[in-house]
PDB file of N, CA and C in Angstrom:
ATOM      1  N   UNK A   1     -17.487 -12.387 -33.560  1.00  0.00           N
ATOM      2  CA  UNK A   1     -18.468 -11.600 -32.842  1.00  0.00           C
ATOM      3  C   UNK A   1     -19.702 -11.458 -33.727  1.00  0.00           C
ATOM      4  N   UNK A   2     -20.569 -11.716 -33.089  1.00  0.00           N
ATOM      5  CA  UNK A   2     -22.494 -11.537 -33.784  1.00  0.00           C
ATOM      6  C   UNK A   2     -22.744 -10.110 -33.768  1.00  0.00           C
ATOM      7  N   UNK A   3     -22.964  -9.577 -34.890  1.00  0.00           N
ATOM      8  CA  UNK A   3     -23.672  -8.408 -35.154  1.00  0.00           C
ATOM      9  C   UNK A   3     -24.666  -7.889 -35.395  1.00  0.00           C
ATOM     10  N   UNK A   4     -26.143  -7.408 -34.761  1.00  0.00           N
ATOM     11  CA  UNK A   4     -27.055  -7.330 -35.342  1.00  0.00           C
ATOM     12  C   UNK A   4     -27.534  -5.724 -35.243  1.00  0.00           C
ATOM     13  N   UNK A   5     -28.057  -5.571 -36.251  1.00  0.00           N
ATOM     14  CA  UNK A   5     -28.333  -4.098 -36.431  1.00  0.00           C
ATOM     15  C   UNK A   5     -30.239  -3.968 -36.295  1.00  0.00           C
ATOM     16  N   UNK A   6     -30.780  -3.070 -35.653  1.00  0.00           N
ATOM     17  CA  UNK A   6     -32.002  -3.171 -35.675  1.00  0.00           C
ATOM     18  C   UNK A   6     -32.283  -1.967 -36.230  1.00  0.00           C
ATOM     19  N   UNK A   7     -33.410  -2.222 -37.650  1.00  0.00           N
ATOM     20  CA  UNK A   7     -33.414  -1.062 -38.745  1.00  0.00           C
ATOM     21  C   UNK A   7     -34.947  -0.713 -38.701  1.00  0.00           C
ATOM     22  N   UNK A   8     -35.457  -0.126 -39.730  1.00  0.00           N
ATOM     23  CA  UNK A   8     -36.669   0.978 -39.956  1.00  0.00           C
ATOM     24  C   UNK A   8     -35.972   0.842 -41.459  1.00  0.00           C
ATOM     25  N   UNK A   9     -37.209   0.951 -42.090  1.00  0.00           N
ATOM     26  CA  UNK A   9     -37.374   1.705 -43.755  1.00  0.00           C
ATOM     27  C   UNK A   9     -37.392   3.236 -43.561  1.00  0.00           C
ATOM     28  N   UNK A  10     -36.343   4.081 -44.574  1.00  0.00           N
ATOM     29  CA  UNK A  10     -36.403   4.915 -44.451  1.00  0.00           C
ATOM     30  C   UNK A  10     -35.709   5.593 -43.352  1.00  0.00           C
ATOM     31  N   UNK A  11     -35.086   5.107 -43.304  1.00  0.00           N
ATOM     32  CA  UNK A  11     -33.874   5.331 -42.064  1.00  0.00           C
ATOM     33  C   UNK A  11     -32.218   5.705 -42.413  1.00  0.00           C
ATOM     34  N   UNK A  12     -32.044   7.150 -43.301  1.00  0.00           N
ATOM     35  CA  UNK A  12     -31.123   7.028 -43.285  1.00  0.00           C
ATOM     36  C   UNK A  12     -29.547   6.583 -42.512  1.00  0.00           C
ATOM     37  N   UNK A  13     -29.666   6.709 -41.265  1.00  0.00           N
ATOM     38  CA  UNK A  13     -28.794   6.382 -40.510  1.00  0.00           C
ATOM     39  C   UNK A  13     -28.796   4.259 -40.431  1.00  0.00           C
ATOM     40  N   UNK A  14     -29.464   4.055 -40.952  1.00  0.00           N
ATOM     41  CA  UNK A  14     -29.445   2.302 -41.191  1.00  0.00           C
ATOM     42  C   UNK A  14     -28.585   2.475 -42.490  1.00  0.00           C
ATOM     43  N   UNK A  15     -29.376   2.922 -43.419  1.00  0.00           N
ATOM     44  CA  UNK A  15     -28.765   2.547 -44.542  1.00  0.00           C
ATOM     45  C   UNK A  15     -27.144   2.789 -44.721  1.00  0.00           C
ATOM     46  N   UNK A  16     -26.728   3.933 -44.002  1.00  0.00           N
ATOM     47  CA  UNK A  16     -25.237   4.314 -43.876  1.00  0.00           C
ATOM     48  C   UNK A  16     -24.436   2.891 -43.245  1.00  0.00           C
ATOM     49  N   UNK A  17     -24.872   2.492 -41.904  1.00  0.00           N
ATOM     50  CA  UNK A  17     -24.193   1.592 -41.201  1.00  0.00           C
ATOM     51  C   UNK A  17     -24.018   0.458 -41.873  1.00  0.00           C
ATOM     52  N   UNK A  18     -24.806   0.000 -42.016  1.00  0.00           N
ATOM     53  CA  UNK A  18     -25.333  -1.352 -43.293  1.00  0.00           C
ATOM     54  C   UNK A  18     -24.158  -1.004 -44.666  1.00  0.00           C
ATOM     55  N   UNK A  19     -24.264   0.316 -45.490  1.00  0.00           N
ATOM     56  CA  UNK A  19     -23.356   0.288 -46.193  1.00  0.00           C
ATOM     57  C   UNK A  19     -21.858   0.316 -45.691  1.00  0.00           C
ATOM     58  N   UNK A  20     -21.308   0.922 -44.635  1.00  0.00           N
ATOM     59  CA  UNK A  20     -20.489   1.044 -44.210  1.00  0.00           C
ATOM     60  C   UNK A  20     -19.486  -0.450 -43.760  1.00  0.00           C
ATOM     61  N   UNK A  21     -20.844  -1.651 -42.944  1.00  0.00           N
ATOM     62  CA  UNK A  21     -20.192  -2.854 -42.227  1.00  0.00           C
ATOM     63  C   UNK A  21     -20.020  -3.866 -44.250  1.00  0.00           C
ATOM     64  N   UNK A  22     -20.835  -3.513 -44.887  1.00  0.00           N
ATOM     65  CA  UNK A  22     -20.510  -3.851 -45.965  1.00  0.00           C
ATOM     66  C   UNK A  22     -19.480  -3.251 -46.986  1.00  0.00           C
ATOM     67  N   UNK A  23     -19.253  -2.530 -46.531  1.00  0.00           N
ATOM     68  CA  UNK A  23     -17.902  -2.432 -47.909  1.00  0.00           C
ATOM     69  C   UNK A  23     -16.379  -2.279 -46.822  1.00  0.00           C
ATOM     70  N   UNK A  24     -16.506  -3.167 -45.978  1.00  0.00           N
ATOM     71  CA  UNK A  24     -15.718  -3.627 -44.786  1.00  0.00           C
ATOM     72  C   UNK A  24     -15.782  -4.843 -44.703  1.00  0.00           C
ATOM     73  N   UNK A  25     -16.398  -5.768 -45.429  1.00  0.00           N
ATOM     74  CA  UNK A  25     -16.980  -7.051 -45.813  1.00  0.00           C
ATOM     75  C   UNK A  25     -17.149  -7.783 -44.347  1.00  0.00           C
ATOM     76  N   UNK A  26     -17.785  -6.835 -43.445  1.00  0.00           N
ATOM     77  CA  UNK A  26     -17.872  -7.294 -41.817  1.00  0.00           C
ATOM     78  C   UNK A  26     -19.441  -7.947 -41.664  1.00  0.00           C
ATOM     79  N   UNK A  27     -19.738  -9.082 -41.314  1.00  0.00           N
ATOM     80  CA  UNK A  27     -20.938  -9.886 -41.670  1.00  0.00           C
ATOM     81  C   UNK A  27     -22.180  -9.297 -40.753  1.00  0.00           C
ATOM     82  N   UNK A  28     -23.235  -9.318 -40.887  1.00  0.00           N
ATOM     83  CA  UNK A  28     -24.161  -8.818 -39.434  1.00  0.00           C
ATOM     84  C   UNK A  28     -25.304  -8.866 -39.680  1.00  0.00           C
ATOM     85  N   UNK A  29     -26.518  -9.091 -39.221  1.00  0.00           N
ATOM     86  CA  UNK A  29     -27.904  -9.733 -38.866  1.00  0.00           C
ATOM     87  C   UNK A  29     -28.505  -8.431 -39.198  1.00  0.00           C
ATOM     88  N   UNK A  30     -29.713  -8.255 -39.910  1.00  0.00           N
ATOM     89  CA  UNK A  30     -30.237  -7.189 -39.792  1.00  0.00           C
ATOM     90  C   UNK A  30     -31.480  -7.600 -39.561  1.00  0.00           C
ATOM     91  N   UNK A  31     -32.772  -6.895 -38.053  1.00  0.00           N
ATOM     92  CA  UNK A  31     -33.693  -7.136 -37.815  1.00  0.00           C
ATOM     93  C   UNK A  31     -34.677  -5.734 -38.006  1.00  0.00           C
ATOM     94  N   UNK A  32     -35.626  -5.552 -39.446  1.00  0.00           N
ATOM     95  CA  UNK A  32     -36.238  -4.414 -39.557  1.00  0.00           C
ATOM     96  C   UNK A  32     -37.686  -4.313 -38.668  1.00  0.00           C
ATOM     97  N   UNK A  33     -37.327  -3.311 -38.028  1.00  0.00           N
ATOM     98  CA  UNK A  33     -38.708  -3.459 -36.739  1.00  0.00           C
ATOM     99  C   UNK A  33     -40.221  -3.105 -37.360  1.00  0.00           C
ATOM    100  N   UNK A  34     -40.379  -3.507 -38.592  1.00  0.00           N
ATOM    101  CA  UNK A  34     -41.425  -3.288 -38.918  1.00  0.00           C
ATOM    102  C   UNK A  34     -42.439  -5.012 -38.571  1.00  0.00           C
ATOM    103  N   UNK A  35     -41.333  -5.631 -38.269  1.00  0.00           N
ATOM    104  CA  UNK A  35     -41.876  -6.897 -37.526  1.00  0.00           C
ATOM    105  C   UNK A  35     -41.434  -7.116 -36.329  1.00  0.00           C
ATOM    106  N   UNK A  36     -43.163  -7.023 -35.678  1.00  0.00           N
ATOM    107  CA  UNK A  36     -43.337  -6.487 -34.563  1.00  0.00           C
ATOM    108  C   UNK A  36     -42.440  -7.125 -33.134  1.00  0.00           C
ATOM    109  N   UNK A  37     -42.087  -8.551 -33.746  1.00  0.00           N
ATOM    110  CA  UNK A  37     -41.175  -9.439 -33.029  1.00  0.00           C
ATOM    111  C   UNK A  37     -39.739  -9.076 -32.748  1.00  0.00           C
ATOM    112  N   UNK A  38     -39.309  -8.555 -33.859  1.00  0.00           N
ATOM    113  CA  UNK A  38     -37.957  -7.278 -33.857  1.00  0.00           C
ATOM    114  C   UNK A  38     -38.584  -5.956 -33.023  1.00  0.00           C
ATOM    115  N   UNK A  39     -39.573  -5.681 -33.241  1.00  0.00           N
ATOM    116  CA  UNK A  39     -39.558  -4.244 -32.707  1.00  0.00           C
ATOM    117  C   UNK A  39     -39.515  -4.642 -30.775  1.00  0.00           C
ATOM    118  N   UNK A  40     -40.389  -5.932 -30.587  1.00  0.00           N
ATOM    119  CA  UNK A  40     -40.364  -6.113 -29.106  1.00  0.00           C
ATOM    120  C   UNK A  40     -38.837  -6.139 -28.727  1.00  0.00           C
ATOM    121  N   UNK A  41     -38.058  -7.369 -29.370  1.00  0.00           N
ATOM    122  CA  UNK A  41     -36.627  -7.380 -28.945  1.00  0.00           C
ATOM    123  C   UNK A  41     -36.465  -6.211 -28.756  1.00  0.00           C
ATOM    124  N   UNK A  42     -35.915  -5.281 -29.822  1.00  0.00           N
ATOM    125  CA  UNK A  42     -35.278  -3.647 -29.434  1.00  0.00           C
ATOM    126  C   UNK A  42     -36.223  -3.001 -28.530  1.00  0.00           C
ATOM    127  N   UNK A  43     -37.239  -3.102 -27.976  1.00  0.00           N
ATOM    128  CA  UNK A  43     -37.581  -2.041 -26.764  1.00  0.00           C
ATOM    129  C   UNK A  43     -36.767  -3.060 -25.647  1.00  0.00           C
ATOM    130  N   UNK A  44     -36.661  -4.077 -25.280  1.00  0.00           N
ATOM    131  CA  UNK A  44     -36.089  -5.301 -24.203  1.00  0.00           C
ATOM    132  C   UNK A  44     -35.065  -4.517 -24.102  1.00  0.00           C
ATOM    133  N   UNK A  45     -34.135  -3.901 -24.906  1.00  0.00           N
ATOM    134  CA  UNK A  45     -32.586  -2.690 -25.008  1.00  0.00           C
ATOM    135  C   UNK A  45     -33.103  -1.767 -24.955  1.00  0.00           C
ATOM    136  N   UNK A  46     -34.192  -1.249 -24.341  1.00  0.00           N
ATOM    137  CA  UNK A  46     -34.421   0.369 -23.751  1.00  0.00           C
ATOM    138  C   UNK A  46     -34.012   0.675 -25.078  1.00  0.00           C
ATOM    139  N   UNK A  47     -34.551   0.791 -26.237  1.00  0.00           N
ATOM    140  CA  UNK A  47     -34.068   1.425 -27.493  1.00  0.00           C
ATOM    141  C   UNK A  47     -35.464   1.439 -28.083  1.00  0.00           C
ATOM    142  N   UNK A  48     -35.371   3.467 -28.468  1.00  0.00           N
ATOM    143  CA  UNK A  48     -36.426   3.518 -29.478  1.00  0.00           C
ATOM    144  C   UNK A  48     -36.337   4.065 -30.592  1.00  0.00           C
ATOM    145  N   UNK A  49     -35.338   4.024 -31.023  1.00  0.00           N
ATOM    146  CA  UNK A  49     -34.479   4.831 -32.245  1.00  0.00           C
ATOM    147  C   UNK A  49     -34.000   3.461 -33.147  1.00  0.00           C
ATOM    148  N   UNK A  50     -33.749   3.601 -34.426  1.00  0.00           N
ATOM    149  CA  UNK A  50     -32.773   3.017 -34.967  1.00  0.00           C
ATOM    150  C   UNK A  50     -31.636   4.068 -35.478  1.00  0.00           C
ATOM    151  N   UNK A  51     -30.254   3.026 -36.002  1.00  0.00           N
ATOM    152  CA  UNK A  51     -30.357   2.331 -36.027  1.00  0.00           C
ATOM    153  C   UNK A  51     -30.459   1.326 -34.183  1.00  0.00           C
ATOM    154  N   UNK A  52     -30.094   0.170 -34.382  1.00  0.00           N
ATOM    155  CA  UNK A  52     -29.658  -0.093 -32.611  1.00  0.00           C
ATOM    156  C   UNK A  52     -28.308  -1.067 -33.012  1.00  0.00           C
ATOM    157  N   UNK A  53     -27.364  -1.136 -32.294  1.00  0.00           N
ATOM    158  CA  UNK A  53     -26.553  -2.094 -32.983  1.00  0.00           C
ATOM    159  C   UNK A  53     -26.001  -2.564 -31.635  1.00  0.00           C
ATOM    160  N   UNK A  54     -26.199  -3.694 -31.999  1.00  0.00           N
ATOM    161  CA  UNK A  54     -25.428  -4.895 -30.640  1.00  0.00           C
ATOM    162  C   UNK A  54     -24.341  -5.971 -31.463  1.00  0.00           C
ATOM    163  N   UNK A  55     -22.951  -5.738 -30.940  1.00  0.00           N
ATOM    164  CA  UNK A  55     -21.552  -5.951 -31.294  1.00  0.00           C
ATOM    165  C   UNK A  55     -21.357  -6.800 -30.182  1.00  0.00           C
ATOM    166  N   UNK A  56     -21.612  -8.245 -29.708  1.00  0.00           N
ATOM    167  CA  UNK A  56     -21.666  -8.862 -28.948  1.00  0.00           C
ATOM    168  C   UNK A  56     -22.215  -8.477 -27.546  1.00  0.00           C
ATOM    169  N   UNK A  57     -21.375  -8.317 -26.679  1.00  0.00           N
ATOM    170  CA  UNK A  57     -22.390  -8.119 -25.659  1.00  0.00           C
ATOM    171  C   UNK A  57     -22.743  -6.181 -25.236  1.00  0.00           C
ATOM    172  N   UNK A  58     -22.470  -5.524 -26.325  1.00  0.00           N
ATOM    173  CA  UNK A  58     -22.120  -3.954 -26.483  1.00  0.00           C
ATOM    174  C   UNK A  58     -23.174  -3.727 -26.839  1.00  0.00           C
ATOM    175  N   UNK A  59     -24.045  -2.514 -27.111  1.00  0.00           N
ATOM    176  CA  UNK A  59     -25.203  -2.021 -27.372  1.00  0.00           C
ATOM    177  C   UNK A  59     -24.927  -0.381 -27.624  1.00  0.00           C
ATOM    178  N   UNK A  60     -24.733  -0.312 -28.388  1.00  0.00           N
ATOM    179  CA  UNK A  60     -24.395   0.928 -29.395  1.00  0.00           C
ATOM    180  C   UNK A  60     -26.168   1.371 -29.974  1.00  0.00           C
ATOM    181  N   UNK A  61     -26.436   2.938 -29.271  1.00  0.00           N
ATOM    182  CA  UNK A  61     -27.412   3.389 -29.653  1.00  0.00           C
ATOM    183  C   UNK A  61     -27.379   4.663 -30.573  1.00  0.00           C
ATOM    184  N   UNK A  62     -26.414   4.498 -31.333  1.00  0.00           N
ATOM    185  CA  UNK A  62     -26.206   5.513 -32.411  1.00  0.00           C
ATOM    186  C   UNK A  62     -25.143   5.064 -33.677  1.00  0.00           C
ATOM    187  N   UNK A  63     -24.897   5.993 -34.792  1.00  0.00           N
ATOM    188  CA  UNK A  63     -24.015   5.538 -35.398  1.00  0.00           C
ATOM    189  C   UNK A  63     -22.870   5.746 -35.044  1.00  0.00           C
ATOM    190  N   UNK A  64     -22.028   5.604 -34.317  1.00  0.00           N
ATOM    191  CA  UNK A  64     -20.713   5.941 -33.502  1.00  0.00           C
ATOM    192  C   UNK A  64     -19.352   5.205 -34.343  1.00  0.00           C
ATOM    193  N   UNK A  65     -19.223   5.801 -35.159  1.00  0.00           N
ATOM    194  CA  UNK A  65     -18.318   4.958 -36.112  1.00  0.00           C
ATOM    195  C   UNK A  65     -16.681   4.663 -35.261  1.00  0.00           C
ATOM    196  N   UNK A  66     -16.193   5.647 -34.632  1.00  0.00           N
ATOM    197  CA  UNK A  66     -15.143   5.240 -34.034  1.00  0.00           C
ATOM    198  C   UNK A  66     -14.918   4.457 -32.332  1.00  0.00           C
ATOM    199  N   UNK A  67     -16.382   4.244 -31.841  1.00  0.00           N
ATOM    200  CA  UNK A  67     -16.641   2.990 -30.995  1.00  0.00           C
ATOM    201  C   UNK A  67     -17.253   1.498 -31.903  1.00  0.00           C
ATOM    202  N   UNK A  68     -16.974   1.977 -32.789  1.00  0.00           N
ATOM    203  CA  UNK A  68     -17.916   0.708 -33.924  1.00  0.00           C
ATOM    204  C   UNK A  68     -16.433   0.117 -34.106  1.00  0.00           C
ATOM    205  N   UNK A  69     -15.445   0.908 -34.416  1.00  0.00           N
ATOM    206  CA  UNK A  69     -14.455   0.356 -34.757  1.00  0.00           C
ATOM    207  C   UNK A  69     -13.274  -0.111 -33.771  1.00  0.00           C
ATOM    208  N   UNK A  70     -13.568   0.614 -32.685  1.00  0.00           N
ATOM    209  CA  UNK A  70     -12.936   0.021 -31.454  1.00  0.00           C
ATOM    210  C   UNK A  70     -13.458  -1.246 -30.918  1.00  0.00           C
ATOM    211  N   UNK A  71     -14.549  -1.394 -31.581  1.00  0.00           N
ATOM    212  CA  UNK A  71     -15.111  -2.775 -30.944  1.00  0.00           C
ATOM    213  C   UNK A  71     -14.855  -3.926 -31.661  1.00  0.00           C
ATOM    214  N   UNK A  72     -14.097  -3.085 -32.879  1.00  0.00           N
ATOM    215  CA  UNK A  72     -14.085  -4.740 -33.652  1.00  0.00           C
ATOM    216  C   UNK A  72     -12.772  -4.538 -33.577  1.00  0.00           C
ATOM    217  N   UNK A  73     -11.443  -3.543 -33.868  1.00  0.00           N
ATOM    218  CA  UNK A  73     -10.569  -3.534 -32.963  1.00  0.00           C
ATOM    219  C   UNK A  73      -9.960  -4.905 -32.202  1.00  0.00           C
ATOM    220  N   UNK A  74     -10.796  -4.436 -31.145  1.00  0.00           N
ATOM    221  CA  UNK A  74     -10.668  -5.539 -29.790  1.00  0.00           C
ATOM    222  C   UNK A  74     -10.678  -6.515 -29.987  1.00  0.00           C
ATOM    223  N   UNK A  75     -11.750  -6.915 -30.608  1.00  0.00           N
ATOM    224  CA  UNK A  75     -12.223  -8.542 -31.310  1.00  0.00           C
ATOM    225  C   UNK A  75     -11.009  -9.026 -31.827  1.00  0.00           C
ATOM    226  N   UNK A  76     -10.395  -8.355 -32.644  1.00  0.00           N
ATOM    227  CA  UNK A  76      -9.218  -8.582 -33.982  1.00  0.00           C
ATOM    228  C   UNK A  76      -7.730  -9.164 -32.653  1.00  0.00           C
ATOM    229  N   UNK A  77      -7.660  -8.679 -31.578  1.00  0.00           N
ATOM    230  CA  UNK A  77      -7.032  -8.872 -31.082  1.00  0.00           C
ATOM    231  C   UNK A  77      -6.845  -9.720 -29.738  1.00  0.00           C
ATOM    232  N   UNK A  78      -8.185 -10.105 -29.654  1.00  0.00           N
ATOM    233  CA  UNK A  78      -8.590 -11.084 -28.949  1.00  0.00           C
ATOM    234  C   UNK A  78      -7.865 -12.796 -29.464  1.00  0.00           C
TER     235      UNK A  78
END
């Protein structure tokens, strides 16, 4: 499953997730919307917050750690 996280500098709630999918050694794309080409994608997801996180075809608009983990979960058992 493709993971991409859409971040901001200065964003504590990025930096948590990001540390979190990393010391889980779980791989994932990070697009910081300070380029403006990232920032268009994430409004296309009705999203104006970071972080934004899309877990294949899922769209997680918060840090929701125990739907974060149900989603990979699933994957694992797929």
């Amino acid at each position: 499953m493709n993971i991409t996280i859409y971040t901001q500098n200065q964003c504590p709630p990025c930096a948590f997730i990001k540390r979190y999918l990393a010391e889980k050694s779980i791989p994932y794309t990070e697009k910081n919307i300070r380029n403006p080409r990232y920032r268009r994608e994430m409004m296309d997801y009705d999203a104006f917050s970071t972080p934004l996180i899309i877990m294949g075809d899922e769209v997680i608009r918060t840090v929701d750690i125990a739907r974060i983990e149900a989603r990979l979960q699933e994957v694992q058992h797929d």
